[in-house]
ModelCIF file with pLDDT and N, C-alpha, C, O atoms, coordinates in Angstrom:
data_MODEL
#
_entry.id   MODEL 
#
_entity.id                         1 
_entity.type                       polymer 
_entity.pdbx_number_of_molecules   1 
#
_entity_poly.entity_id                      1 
_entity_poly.type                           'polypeptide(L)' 
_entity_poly.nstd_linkage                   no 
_entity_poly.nstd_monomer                   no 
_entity_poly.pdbx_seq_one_letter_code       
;(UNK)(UNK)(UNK)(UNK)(UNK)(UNK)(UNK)(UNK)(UNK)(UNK)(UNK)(UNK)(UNK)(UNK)(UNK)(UNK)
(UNK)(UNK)(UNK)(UNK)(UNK)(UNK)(UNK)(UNK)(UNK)(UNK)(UNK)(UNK)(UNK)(UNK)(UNK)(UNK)
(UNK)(UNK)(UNK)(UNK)(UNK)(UNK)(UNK)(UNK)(UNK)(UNK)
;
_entity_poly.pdbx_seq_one_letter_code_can   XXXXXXXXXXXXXXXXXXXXXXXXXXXXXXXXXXXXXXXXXX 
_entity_poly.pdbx_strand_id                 A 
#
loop_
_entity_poly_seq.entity_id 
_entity_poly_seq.num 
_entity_poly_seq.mon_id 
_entity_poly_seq.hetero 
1 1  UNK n 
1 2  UNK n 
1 3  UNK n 
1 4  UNK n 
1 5  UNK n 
1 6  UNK n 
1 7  UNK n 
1 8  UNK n 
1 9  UNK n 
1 10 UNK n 
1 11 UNK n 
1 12 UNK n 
1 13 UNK n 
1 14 UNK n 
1 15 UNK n 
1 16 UNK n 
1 17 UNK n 
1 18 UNK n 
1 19 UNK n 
1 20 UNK n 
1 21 UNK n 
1 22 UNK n 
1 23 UNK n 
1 24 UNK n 
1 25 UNK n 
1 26 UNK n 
1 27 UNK n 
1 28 UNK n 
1 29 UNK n 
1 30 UNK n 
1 31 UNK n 
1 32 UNK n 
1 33 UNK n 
1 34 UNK n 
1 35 UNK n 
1 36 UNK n 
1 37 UNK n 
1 38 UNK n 
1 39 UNK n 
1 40 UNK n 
1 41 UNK n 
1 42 UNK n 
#
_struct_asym.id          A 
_struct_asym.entity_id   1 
#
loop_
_ma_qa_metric.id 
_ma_qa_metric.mode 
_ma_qa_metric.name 
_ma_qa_metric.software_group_id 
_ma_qa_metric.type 
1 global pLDDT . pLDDT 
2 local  pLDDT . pLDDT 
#
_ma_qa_metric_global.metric_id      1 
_ma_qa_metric_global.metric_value   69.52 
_ma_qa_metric_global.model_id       1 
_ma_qa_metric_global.ordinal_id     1 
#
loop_
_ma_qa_metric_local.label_asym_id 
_ma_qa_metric_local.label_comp_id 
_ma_qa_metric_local.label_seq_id 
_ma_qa_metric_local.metric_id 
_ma_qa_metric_local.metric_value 
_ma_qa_metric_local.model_id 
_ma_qa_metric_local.ordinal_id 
A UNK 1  2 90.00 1 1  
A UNK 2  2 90.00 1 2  
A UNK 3  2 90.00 1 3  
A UNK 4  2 89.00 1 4  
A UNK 5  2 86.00 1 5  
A UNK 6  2 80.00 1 6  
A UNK 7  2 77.00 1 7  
A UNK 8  2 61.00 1 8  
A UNK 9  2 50.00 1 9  
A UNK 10 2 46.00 1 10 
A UNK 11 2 39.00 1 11 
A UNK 12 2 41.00 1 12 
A UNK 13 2 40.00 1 13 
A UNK 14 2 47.00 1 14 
A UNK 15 2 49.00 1 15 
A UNK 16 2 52.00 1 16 
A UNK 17 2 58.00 1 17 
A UNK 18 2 59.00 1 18 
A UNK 19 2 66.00 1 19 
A UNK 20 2 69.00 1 20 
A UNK 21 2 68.00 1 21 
A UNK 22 2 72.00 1 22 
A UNK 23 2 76.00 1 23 
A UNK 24 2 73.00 1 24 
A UNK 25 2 74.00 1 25 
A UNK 26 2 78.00 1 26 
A UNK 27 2 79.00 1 27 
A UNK 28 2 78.00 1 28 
A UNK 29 2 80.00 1 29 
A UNK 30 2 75.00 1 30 
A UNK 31 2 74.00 1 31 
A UNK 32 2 69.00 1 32 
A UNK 33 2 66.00 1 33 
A UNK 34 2 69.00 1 34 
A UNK 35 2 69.00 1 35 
A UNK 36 2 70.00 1 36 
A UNK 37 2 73.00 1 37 
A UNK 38 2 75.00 1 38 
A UNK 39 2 80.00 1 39 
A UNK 40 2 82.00 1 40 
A UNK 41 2 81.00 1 41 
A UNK 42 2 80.00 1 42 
#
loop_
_atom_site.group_PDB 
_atom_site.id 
_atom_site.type_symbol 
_atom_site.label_atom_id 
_atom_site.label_alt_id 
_atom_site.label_comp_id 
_atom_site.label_asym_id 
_atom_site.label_entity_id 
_atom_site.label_seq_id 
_atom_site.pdbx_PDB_ins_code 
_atom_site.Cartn_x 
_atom_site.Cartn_y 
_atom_site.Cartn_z 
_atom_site.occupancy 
_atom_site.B_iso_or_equiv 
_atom_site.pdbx_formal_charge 
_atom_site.auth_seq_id 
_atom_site.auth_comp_id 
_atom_site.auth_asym_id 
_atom_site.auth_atom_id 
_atom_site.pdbx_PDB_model_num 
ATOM 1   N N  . UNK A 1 1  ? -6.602  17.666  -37.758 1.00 90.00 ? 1  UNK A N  1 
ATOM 2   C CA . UNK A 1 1  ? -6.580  17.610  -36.302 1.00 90.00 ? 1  UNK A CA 1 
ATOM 3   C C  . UNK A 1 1  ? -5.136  17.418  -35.862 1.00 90.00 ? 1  UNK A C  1 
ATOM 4   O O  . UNK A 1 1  ? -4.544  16.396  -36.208 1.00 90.00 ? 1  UNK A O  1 
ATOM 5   N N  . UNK A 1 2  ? -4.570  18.289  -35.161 1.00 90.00 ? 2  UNK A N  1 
ATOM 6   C CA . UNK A 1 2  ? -3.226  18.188  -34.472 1.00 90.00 ? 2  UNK A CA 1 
ATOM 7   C C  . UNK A 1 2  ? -3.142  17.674  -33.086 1.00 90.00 ? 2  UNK A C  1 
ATOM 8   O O  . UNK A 1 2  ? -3.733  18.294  -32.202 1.00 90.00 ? 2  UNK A O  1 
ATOM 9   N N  . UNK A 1 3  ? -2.402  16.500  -32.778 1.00 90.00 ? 3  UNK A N  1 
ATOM 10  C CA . UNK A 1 3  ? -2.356  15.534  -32.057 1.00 90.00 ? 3  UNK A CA 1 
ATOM 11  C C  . UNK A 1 3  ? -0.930  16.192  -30.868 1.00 90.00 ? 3  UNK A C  1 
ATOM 12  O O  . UNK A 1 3  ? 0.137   15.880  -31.397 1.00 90.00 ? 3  UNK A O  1 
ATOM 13  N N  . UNK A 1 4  ? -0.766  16.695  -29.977 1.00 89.00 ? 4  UNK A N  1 
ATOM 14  C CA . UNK A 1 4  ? 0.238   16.617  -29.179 1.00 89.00 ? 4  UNK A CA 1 
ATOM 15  C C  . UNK A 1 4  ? 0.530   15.870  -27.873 1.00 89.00 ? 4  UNK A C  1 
ATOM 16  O O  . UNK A 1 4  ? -0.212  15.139  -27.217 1.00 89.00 ? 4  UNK A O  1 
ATOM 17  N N  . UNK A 1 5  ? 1.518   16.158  -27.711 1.00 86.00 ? 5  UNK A N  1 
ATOM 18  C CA . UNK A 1 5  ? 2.142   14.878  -27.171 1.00 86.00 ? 5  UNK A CA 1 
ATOM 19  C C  . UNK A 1 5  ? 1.561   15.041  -25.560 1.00 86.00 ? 5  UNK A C  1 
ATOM 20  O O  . UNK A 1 5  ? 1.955   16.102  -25.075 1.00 86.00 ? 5  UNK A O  1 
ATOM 21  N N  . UNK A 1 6  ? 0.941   14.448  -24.875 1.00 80.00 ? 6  UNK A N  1 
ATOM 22  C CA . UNK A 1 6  ? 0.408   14.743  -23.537 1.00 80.00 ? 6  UNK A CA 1 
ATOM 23  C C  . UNK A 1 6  ? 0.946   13.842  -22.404 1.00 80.00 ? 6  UNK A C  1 
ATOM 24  O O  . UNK A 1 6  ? 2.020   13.313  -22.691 1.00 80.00 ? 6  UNK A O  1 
ATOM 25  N N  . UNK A 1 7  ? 0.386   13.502  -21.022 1.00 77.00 ? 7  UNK A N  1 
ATOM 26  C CA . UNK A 1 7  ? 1.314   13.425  -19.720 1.00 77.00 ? 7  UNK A CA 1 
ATOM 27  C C  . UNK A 1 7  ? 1.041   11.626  -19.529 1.00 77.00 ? 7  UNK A C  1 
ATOM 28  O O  . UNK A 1 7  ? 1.384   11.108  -18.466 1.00 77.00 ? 7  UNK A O  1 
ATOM 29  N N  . UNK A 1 8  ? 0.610   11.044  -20.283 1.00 61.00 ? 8  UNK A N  1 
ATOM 30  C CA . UNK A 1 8  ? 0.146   9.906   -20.071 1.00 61.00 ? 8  UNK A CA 1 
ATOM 31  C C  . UNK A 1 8  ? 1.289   9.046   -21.010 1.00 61.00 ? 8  UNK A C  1 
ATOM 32  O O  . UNK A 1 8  ? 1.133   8.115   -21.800 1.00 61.00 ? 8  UNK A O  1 
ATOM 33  N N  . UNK A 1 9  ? 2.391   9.714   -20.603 1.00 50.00 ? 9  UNK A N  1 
ATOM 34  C CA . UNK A 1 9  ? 3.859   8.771   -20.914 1.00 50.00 ? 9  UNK A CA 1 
ATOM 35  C C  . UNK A 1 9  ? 4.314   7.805   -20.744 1.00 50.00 ? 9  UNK A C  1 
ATOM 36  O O  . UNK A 1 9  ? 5.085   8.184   -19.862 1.00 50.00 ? 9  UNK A O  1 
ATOM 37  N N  . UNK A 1 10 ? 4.594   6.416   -20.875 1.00 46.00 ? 10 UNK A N  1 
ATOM 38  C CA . UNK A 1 10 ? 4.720   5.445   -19.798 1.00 46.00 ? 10 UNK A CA 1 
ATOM 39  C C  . UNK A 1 10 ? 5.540   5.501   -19.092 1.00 46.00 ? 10 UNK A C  1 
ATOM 40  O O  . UNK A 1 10 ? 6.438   6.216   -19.537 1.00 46.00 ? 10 UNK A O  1 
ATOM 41  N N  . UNK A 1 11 ? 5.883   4.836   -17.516 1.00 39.00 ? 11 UNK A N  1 
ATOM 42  C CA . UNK A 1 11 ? 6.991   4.959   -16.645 1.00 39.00 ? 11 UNK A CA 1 
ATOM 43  C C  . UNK A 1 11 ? 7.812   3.596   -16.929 1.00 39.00 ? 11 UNK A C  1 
ATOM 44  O O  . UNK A 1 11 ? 7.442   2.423   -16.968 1.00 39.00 ? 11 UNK A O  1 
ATOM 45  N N  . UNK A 1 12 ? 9.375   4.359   -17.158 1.00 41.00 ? 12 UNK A N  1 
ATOM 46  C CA . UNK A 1 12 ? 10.580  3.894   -17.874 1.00 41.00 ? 12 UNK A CA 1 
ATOM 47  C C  . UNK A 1 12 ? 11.470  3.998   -16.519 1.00 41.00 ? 12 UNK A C  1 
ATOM 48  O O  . UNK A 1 12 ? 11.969  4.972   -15.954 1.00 41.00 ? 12 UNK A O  1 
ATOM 49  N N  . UNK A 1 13 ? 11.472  2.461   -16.189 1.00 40.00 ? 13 UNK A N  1 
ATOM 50  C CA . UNK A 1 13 ? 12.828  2.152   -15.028 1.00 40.00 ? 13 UNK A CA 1 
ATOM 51  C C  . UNK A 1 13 ? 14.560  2.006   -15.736 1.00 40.00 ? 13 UNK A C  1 
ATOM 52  O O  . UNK A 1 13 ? 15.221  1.121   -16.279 1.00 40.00 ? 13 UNK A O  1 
ATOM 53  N N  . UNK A 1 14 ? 14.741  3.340   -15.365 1.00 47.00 ? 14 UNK A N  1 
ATOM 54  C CA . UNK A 1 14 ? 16.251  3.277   -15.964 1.00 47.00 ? 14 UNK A CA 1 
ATOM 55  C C  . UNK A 1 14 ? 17.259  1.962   -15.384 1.00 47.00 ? 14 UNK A C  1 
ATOM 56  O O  . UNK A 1 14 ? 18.136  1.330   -15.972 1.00 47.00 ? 14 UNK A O  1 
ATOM 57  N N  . UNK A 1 15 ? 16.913  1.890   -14.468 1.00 49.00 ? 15 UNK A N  1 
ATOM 58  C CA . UNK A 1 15 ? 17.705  0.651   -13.377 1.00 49.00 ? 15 UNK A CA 1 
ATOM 59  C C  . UNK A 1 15 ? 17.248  -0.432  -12.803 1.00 49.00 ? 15 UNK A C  1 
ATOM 60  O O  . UNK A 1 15 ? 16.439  -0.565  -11.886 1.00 49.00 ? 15 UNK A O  1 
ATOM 61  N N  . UNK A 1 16 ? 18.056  -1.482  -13.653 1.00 52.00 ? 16 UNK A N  1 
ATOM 62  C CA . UNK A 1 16 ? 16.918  -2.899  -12.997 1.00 52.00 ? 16 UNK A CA 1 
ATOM 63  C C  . UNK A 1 16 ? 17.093  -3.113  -11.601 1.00 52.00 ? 16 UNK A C  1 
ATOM 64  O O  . UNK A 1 16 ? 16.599  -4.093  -11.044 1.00 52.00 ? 16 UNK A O  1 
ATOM 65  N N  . UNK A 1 17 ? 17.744  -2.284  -11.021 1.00 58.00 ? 17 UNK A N  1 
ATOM 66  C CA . UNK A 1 17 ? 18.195  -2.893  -9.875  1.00 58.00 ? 17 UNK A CA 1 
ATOM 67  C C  . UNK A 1 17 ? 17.851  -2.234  -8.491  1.00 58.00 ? 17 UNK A C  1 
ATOM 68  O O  . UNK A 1 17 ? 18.408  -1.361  -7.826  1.00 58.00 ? 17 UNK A O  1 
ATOM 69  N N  . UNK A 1 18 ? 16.605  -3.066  -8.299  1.00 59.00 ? 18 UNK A N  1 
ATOM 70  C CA . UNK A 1 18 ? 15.528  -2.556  -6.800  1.00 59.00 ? 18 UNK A CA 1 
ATOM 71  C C  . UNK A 1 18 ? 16.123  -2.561  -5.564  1.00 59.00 ? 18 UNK A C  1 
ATOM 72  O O  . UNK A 1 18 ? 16.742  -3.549  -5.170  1.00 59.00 ? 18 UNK A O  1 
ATOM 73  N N  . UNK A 1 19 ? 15.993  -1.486  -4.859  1.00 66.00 ? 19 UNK A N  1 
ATOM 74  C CA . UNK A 1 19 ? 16.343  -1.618  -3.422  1.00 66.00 ? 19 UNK A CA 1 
ATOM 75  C C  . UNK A 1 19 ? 15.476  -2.077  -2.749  1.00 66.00 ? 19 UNK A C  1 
ATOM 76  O O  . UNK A 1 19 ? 14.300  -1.976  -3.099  1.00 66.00 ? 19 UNK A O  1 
ATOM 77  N N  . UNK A 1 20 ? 15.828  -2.670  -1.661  1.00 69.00 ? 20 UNK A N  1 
ATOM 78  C CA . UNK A 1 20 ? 14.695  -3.438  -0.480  1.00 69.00 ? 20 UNK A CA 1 
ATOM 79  C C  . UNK A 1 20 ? 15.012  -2.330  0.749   1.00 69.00 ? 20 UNK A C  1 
ATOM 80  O O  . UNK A 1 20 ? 16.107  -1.861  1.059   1.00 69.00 ? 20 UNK A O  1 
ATOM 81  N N  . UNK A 1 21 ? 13.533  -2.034  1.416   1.00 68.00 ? 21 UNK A N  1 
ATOM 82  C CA . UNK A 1 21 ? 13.560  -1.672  2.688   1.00 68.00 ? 21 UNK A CA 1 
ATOM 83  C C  . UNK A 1 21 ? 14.241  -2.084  3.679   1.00 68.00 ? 21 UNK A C  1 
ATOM 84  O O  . UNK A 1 21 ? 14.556  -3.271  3.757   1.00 68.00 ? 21 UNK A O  1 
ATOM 85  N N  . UNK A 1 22 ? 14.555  -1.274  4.519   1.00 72.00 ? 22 UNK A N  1 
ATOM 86  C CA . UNK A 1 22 ? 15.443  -1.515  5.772   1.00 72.00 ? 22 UNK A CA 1 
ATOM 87  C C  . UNK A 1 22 ? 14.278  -2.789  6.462   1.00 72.00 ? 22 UNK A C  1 
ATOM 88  O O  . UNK A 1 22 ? 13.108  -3.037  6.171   1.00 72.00 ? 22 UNK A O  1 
ATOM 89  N N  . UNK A 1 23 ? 14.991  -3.255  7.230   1.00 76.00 ? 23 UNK A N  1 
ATOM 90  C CA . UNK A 1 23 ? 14.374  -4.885  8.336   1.00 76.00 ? 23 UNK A CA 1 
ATOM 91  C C  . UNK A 1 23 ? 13.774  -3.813  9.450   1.00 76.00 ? 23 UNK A C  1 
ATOM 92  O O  . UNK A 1 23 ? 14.221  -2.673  9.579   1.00 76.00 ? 23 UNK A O  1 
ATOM 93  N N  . UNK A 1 24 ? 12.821  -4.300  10.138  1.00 73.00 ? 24 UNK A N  1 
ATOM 94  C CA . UNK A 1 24 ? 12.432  -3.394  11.349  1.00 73.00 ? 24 UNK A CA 1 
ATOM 95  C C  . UNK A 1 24 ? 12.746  -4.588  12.422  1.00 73.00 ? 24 UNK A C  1 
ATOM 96  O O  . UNK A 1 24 ? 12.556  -5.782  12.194  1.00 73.00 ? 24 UNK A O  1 
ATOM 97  N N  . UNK A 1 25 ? 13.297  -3.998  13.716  1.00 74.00 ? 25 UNK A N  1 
ATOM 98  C CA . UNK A 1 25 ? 13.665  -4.698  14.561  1.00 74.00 ? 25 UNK A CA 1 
ATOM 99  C C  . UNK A 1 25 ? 12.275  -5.315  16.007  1.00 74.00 ? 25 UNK A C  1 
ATOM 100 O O  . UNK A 1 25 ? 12.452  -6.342  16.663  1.00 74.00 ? 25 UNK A O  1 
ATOM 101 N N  . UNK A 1 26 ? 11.598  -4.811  16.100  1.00 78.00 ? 26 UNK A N  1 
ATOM 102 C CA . UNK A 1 26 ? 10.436  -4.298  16.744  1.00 78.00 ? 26 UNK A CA 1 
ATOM 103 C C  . UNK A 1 26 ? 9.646   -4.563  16.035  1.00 78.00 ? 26 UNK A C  1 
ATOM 104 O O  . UNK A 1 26 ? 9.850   -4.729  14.832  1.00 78.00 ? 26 UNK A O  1 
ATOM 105 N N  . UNK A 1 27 ? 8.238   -4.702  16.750  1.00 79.00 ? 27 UNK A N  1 
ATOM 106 C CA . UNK A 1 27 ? 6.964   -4.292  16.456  1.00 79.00 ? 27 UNK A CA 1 
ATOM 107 C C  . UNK A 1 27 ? 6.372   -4.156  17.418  1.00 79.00 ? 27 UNK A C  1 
ATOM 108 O O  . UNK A 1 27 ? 6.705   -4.515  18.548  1.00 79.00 ? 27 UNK A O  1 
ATOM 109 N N  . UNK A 1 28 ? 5.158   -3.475  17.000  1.00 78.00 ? 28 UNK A N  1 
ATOM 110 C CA . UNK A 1 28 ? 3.407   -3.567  17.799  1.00 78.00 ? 28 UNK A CA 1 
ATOM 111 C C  . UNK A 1 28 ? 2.363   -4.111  17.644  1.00 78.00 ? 28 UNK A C  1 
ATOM 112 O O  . UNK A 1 28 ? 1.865   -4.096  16.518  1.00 78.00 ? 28 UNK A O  1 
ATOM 113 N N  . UNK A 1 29 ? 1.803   -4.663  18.554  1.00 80.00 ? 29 UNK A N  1 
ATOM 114 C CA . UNK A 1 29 ? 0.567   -5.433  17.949  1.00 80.00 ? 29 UNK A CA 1 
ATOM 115 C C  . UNK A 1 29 ? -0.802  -4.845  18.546  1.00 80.00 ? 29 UNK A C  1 
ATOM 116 O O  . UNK A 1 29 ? -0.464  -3.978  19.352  1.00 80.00 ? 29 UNK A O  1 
ATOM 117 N N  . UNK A 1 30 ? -1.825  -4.915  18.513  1.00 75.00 ? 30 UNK A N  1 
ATOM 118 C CA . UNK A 1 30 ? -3.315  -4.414  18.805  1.00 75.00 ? 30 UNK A CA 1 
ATOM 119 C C  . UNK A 1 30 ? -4.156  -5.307  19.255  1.00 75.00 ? 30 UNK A C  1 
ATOM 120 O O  . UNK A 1 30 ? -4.068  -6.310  18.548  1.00 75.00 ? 30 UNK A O  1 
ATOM 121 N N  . UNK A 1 31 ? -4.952  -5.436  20.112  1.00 74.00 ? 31 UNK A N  1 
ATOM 122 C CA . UNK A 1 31 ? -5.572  -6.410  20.569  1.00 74.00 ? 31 UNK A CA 1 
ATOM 123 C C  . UNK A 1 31 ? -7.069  -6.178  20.087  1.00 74.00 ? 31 UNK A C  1 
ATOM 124 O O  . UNK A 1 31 ? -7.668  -5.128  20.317  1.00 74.00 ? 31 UNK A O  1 
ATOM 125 N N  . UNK A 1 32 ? -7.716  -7.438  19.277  1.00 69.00 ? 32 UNK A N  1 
ATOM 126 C CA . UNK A 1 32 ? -8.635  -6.949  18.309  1.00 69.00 ? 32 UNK A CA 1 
ATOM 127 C C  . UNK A 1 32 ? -10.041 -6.615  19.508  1.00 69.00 ? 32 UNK A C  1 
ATOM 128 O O  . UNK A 1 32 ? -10.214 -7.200  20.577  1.00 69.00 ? 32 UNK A O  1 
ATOM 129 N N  . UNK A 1 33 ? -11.030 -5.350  18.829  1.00 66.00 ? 33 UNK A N  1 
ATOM 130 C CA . UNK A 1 33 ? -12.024 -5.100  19.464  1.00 66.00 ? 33 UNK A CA 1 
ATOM 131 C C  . UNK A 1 33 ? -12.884 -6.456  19.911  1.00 66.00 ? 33 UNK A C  1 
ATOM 132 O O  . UNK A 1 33 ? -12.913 -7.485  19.237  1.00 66.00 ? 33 UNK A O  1 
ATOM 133 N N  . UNK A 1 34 ? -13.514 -6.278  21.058  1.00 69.00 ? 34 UNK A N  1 
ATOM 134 C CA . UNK A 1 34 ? -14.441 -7.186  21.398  1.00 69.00 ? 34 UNK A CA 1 
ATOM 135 C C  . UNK A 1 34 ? -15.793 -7.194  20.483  1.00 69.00 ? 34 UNK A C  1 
ATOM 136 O O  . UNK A 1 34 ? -16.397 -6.136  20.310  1.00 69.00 ? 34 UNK A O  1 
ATOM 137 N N  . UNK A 1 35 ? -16.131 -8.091  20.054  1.00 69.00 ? 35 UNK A N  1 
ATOM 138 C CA . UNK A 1 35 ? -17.231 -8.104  19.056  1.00 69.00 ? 35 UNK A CA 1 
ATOM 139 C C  . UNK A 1 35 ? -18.797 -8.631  20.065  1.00 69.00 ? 35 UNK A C  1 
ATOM 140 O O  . UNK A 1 35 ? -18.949 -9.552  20.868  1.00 69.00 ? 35 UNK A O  1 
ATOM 141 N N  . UNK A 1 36 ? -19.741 -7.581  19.564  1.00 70.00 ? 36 UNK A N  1 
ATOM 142 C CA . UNK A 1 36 ? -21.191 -7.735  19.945  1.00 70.00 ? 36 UNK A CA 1 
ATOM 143 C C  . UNK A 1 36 ? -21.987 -8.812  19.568  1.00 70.00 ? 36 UNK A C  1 
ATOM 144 O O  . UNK A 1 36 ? -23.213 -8.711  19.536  1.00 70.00 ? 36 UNK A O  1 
ATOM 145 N N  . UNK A 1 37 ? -21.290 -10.016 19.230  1.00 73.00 ? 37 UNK A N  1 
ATOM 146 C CA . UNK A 1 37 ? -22.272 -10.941 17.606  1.00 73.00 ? 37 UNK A CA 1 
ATOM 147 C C  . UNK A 1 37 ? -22.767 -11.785 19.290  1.00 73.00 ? 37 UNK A C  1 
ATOM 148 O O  . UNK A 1 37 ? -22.167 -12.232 20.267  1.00 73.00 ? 37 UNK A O  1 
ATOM 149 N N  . UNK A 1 38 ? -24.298 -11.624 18.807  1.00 75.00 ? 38 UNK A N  1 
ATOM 150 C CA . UNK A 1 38 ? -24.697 -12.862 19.907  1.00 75.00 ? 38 UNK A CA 1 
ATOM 151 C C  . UNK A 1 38 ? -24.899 -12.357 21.438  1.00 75.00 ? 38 UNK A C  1 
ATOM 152 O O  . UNK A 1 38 ? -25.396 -13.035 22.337  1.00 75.00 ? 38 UNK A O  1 
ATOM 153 N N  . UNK A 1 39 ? -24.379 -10.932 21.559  1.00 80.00 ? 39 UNK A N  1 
ATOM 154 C CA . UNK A 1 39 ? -24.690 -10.801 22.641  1.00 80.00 ? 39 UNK A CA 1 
ATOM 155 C C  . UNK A 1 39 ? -26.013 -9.650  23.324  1.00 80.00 ? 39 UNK A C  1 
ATOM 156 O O  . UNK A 1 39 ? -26.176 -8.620  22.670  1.00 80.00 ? 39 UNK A O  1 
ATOM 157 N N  . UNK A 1 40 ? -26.721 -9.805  24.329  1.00 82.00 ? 40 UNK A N  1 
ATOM 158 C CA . UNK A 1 40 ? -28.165 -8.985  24.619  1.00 82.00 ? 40 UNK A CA 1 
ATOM 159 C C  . UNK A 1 40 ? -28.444 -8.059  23.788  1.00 82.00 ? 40 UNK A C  1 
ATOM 160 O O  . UNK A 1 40 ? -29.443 -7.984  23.073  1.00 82.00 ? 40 UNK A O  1 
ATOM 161 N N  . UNK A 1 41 ? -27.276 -7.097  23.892  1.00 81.00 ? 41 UNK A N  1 
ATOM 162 C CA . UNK A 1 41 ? -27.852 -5.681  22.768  1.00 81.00 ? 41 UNK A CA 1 
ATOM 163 C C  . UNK A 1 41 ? -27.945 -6.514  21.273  1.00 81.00 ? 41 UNK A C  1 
ATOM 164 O O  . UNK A 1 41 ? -28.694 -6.017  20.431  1.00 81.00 ? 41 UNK A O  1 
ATOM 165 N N  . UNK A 1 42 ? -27.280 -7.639  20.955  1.00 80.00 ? 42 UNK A N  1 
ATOM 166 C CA . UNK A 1 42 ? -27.462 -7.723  18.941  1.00 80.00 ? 42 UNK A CA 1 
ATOM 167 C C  . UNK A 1 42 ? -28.705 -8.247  19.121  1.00 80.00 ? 42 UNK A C  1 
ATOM 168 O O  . UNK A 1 42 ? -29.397 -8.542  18.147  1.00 80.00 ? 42 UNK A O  1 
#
């Protein structure tokens, strides 16, 4: 049985050295849905 070499290679970090994402200055927020618990229709 001949065995070749297939895609399930492991991933090899050449560089220890991680960049961090940019800071975001801003945001948005969402105002959560009104919930039905308890009320005529539940």
């Amino acid at each position: 049985v001949t065995v070749l070499k297939g895609s399930n290679t492991p991933l090899v970090i050449e560089n220890d050295e991680l960049e961090l994402a940019e800071n975001y200055d801003t945001t948005t927020l969402h105002a959560v849905a009104t919930s039905h618990y308890n009320s005529p229709l539940h």
